[in-house]
Structure formats: C-alpha cells, structure tokens
PDB file of N, CA and C in Angstrom:
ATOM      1  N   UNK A   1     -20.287 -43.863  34.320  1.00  0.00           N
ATOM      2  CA  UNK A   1     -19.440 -43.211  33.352  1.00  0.00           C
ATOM      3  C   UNK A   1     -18.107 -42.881  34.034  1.00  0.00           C
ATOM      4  N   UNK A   2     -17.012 -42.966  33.257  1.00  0.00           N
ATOM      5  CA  UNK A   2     -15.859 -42.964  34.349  1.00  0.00           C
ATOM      6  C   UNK A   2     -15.143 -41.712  34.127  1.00  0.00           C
ATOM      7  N   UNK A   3     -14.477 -41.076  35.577  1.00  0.00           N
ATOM      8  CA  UNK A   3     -14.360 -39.667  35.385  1.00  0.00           C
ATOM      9  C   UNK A   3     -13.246 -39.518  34.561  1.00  0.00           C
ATOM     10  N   UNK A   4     -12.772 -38.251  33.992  1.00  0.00           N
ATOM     11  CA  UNK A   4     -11.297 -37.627  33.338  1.00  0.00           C
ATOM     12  C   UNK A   4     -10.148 -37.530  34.799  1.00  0.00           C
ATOM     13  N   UNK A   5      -9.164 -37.233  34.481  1.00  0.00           N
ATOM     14  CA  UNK A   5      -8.065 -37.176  35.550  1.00  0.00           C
ATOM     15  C   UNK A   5      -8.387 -36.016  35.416  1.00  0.00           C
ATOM     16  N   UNK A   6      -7.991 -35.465  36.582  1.00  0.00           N
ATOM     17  CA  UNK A   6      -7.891 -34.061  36.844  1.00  0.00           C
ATOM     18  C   UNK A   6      -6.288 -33.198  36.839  1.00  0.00           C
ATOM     19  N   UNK A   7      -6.091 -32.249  36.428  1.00  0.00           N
ATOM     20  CA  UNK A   7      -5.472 -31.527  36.178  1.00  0.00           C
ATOM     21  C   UNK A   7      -4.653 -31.007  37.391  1.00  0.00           C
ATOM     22  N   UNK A   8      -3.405 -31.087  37.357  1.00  0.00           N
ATOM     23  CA  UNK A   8      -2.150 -30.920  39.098  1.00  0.00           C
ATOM     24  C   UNK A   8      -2.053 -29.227  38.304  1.00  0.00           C
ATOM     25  N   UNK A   9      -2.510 -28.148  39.041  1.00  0.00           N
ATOM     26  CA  UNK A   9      -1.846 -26.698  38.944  1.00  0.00           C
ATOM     27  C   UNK A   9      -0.309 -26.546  39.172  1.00  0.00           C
ATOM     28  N   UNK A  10      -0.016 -25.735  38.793  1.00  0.00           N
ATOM     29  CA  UNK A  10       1.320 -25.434  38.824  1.00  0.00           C
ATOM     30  C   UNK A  10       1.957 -24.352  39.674  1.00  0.00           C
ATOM     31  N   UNK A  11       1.920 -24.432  40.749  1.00  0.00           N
ATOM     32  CA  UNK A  11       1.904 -22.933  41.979  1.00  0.00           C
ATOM     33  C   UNK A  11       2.806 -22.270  41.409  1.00  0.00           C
ATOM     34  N   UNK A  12       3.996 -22.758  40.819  1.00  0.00           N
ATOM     35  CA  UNK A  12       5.214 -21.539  40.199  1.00  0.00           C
ATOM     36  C   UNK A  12       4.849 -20.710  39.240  1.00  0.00           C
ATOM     37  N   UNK A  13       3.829 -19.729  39.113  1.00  0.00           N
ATOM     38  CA  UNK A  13       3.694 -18.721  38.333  1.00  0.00           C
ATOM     39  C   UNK A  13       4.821 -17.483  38.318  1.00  0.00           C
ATOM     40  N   UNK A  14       5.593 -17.022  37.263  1.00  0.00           N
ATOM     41  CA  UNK A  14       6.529 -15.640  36.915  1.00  0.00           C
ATOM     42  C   UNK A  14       5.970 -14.981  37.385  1.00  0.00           C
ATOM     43  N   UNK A  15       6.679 -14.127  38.140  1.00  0.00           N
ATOM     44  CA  UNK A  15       6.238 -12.962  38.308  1.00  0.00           C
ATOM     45  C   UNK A  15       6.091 -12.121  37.456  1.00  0.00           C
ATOM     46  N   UNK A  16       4.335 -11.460  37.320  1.00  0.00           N
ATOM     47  CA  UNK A  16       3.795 -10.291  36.237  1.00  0.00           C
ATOM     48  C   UNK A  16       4.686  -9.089  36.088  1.00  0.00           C
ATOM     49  N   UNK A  17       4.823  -9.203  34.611  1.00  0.00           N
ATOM     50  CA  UNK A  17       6.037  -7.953  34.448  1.00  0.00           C
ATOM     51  C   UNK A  17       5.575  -6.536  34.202  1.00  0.00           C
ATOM     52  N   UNK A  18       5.491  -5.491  35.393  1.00  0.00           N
ATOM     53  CA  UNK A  18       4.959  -4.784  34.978  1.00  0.00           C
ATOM     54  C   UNK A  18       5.562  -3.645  33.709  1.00  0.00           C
ATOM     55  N   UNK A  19       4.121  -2.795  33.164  1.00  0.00           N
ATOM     56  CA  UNK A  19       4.605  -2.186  32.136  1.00  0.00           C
ATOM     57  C   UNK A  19       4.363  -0.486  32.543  1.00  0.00           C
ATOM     58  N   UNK A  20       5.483   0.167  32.297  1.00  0.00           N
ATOM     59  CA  UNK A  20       5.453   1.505  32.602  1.00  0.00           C
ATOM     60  C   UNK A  20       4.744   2.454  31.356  1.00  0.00           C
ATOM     61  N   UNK A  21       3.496   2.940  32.266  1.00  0.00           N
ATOM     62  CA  UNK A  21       1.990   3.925  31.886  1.00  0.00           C
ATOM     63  C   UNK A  21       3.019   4.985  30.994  1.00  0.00           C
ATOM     64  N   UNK A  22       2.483   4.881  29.579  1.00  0.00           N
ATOM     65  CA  UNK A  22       2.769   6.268  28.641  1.00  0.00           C
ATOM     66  C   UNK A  22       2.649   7.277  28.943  1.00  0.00           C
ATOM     67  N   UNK A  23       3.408   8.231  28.923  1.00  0.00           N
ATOM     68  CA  UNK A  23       3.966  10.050  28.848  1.00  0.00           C
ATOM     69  C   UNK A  23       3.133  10.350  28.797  1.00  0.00           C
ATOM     70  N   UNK A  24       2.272  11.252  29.238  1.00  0.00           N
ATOM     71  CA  UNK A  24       0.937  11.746  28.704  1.00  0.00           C
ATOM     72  C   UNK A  24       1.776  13.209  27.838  1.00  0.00           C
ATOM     73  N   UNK A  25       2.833  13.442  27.981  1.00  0.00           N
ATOM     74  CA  UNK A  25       3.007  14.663  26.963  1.00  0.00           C
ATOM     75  C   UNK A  25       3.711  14.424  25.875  1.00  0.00           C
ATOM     76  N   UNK A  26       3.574  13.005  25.752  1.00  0.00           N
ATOM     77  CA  UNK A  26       4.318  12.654  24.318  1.00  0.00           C
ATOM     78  C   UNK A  26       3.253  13.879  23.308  1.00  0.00           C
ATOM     79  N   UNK A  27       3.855  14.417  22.694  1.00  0.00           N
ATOM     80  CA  UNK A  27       3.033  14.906  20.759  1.00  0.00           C
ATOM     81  C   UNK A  27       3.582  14.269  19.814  1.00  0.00           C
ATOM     82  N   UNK A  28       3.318  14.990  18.791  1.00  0.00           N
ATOM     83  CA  UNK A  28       3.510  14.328  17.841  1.00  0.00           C
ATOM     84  C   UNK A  28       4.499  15.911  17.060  1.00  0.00           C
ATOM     85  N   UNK A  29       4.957  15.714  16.298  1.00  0.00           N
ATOM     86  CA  UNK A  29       5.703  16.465  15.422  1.00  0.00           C
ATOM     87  C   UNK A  29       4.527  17.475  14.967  1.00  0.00           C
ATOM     88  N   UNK A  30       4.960  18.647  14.686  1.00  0.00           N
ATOM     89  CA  UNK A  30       4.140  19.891  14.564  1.00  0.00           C
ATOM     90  C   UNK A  30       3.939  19.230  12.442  1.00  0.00           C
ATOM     91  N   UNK A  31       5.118  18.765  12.026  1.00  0.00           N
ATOM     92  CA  UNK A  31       4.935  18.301  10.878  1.00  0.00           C
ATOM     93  C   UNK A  31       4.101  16.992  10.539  1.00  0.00           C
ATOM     94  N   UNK A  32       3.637  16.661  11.109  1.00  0.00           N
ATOM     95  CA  UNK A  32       2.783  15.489  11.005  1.00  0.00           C
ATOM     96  C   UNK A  32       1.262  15.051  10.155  1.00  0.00           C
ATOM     97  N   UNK A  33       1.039  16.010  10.754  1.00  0.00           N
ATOM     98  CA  UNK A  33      -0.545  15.809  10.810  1.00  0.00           C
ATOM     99  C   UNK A  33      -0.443  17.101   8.943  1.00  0.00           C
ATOM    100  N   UNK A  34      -0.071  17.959   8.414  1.00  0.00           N
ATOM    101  CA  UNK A  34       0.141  18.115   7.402  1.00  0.00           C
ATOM    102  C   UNK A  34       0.789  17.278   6.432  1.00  0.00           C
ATOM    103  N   UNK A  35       1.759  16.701   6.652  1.00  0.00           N
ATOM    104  CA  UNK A  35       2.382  15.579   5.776  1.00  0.00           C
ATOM    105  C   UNK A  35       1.432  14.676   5.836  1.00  0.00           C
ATOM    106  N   UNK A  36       0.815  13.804   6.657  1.00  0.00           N
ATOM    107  CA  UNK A  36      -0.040  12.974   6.508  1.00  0.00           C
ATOM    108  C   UNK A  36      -1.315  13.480   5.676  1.00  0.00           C
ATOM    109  N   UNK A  37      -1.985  14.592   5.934  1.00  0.00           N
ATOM    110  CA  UNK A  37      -3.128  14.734   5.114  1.00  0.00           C
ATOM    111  C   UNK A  37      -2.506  15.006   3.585  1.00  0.00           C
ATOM    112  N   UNK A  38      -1.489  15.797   3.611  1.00  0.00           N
ATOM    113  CA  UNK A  38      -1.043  15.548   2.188  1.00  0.00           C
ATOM    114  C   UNK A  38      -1.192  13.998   0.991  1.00  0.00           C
ATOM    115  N   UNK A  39      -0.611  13.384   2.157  1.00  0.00           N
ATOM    116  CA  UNK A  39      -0.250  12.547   1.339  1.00  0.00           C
ATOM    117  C   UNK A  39      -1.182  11.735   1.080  1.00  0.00           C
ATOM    118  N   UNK A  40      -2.514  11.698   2.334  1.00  0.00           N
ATOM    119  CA  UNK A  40      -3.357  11.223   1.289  1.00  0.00           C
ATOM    120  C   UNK A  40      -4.529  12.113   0.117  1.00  0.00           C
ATOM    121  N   UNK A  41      -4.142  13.259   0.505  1.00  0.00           N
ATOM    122  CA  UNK A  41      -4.860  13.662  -0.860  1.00  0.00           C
ATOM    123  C   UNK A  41      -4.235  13.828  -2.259  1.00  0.00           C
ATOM    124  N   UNK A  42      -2.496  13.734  -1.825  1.00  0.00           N
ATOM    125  CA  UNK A  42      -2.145  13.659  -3.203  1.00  0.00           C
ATOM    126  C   UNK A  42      -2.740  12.396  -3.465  1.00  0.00           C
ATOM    127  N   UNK A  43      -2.549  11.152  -3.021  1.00  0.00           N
ATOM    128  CA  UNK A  43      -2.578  10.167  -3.138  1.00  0.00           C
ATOM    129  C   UNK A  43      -4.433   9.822  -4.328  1.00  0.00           C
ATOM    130  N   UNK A  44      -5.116  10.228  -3.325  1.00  0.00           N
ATOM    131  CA  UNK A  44      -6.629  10.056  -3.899  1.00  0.00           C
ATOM    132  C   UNK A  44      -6.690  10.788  -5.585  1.00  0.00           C
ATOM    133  N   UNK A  45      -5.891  11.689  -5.241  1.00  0.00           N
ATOM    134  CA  UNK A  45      -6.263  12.932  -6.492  1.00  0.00           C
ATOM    135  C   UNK A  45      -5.141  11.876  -7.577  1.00  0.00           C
ATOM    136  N   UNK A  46      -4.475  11.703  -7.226  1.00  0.00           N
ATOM    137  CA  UNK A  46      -3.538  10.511  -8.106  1.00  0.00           C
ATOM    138  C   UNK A  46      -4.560   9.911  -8.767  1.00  0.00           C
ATOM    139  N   UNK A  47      -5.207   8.868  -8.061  1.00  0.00           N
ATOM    140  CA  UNK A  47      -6.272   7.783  -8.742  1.00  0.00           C
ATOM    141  C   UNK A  47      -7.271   8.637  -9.001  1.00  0.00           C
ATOM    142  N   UNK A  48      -7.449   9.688  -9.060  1.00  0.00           N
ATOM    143  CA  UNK A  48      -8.767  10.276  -9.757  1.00  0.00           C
ATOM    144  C   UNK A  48      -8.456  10.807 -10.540  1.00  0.00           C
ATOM    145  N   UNK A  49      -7.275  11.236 -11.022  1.00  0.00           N
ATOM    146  CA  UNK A  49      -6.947  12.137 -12.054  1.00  0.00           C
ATOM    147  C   UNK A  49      -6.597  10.104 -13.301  1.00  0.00           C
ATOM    148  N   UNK A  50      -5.800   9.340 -12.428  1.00  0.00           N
ATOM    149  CA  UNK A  50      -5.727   8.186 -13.378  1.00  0.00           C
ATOM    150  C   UNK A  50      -7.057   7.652 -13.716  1.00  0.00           C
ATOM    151  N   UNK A  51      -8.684   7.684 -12.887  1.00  0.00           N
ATOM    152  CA  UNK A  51      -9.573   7.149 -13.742  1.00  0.00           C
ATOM    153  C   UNK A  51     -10.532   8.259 -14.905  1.00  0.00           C
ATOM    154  N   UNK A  52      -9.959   9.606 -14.404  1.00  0.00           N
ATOM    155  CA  UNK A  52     -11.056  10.855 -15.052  1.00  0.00           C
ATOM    156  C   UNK A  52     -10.132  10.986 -16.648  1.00  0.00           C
ATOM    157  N   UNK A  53      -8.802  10.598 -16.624  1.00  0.00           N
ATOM    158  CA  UNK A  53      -8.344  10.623 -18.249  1.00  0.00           C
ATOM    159  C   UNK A  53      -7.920   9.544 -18.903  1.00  0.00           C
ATOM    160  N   UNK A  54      -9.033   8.221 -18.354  1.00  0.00           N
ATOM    161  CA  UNK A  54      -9.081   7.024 -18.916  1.00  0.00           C
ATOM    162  C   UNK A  54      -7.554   6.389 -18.840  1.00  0.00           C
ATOM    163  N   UNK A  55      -6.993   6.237 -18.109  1.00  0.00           N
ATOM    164  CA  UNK A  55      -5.775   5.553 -17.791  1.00  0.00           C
ATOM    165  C   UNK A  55      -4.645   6.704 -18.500  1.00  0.00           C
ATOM    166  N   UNK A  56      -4.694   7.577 -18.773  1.00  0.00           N
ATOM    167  CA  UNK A  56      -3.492   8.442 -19.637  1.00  0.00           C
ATOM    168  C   UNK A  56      -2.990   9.031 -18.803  1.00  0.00           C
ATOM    169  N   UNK A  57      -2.796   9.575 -18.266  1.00  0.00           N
ATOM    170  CA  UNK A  57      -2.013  10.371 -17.005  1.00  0.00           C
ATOM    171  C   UNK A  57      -2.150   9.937 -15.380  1.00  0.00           C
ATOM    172  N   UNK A  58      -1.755  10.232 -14.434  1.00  0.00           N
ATOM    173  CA  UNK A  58      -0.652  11.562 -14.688  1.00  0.00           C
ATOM    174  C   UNK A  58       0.752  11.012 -15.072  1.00  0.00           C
ATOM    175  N   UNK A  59       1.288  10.070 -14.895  1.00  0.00           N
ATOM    176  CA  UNK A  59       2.239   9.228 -15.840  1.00  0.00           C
ATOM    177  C   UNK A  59       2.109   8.398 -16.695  1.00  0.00           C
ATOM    178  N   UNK A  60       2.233   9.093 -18.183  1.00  0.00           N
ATOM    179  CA  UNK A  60       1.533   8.018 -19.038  1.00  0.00           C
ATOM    180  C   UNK A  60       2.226   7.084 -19.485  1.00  0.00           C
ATOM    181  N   UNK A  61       3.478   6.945 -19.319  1.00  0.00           N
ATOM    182  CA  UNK A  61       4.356   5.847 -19.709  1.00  0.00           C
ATOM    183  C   UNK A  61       4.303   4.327 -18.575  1.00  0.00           C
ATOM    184  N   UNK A  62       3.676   4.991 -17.598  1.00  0.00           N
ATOM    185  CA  UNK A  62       3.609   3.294 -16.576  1.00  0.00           C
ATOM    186  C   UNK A  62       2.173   2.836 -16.520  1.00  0.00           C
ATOM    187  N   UNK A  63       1.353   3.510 -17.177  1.00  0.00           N
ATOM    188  CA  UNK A  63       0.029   2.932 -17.409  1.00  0.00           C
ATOM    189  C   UNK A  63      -1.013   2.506 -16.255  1.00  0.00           C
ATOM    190  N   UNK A  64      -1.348   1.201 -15.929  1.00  0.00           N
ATOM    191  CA  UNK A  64      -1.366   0.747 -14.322  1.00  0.00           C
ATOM    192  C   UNK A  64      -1.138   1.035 -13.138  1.00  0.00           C
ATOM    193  N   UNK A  65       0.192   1.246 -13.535  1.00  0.00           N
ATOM    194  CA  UNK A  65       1.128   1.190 -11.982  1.00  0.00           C
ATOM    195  C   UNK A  65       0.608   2.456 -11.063  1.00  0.00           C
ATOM    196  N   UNK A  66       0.127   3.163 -12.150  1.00  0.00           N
ATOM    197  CA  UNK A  66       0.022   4.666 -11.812  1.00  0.00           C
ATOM    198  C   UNK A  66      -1.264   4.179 -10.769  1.00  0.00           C
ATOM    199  N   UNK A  67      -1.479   3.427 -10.449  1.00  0.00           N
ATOM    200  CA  UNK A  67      -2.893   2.842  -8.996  1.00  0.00           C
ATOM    201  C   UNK A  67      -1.944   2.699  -8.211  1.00  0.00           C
ATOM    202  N   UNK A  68      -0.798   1.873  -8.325  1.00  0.00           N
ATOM    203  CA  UNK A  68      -0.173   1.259  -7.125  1.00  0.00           C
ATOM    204  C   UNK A  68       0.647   2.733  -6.320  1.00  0.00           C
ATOM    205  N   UNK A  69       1.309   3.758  -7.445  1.00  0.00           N
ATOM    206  CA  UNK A  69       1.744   4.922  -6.994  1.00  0.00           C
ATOM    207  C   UNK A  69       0.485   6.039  -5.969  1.00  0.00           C
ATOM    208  N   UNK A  70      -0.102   5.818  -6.228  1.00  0.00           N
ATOM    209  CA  UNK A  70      -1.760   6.405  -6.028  1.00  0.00           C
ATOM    210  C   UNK A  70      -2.107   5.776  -4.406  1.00  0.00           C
ATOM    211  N   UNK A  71      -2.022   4.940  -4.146  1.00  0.00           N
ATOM    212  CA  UNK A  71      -2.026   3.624  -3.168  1.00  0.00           C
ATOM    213  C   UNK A  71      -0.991   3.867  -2.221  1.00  0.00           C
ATOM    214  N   UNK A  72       0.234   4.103  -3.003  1.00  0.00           N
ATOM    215  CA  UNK A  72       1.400   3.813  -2.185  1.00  0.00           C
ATOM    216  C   UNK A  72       1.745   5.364  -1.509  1.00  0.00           C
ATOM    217  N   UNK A  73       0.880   6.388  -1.973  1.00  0.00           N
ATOM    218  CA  UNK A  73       0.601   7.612  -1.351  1.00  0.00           C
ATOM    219  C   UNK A  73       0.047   7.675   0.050  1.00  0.00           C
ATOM    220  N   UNK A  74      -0.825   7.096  -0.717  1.00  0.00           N
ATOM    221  CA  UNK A  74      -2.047   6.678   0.508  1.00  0.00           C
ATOM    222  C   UNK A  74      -1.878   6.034   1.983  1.00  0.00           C
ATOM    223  N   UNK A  75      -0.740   4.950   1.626  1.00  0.00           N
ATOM    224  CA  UNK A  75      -0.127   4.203   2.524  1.00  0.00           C
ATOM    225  C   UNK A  75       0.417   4.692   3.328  1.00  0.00           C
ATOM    226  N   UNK A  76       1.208   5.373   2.633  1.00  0.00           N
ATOM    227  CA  UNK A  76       2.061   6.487   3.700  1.00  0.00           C
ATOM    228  C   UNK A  76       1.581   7.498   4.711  1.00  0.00           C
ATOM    229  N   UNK A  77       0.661   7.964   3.723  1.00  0.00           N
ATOM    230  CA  UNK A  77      -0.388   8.414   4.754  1.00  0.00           C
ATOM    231  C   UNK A  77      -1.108   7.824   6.748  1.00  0.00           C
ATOM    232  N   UNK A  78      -1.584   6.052   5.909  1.00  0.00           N
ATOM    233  CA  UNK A  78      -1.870   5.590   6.642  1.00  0.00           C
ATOM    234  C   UNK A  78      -0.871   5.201   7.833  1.00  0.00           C
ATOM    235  N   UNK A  79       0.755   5.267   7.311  1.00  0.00           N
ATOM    236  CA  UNK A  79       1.438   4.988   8.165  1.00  0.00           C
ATOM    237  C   UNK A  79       2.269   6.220   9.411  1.00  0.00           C
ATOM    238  N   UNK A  80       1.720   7.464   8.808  1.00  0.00           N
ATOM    239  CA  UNK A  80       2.008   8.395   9.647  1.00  0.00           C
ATOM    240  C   UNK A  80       0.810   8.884  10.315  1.00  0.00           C
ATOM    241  N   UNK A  81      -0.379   7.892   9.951  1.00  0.00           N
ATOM    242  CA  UNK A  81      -1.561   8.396  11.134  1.00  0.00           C
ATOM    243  C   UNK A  81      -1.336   7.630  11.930  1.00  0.00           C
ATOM    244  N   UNK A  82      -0.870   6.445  12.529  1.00  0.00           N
ATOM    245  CA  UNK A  82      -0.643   5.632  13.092  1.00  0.00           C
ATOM    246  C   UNK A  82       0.723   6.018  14.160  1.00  0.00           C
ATOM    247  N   UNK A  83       1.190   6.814  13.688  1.00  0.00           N
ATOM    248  CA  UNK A  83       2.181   7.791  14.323  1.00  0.00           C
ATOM    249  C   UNK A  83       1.798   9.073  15.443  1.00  0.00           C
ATOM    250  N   UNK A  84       0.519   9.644  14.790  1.00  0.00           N
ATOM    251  CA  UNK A  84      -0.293  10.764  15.302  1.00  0.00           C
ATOM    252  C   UNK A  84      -0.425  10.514  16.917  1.00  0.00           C
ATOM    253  N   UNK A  85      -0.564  11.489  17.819  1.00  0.00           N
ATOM    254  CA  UNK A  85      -1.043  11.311  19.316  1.00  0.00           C
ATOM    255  C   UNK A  85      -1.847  12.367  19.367  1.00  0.00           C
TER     256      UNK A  85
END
C-alpha cells in the first residue's frame, strides 16, 4: 500500500500574544442588578397580563405586538445580566 507524503512543519510560529488577567475589582453599577430585575419582571408581567385578558391589554390598540414589547423587556434584561460582575 503506498504511503501519503508527509507533512514539512513550519518552525516560524508568532509569537503568543499575551492577554492581560481582569481587575478583580471591576463591579458593576450599584444600578444594575435593580434595573435588570425590573425589567424582567415588567417584562413577564407584560405577557401575563397580555394572555390573562385574552389579548386586550395592556395596549389594546397593537394587539400582538404587545408579546414582542413583553420580550423586548425581557431582552433587556438579558442584556444587562450579561453586564453584571
């Protein structure tokens, strides 16, 4: 059976760039961690108040959307836990 070629290494490897170890006293904003839980409980109570009065409130003129507002609470939420230390 006849062999594969073998593979020539490449000795010129970059030099590894090092990365400088995180602050250990970074915090986070004393406002944080309240705005974030806010927002997702407005957020939840949004879509529960839109499925407990059969789509009629809490804005009854956008019908639907009133999930994506509900959601887009939520999001925000998710994007300032991601912030948290």
């Amino acid at each position: 059976m006849p062999e594969s070629r073998k593979r020539k290494k490449k000795k010129d490897r970059p030099a590894a760039v090092e990365i400088a170890p995180l602050d250990e006293s970074v915090e986070s904003p004393k406002w944080l961690v309240p705005v974030m839980l806010s927002a997702f409980l407005i957020g939840l109570a949004w879509i529960v108040v839109f499925y407990m009065t059969e789509t009629s409130f809490p804005i009854p003129g956008i019908g639907a959307w009133n999930m994506l507002v509900g959601f887009g609470f939520i999001g925000v939420g998710f994007t300032l836990a991601t912030r948290w230390r």
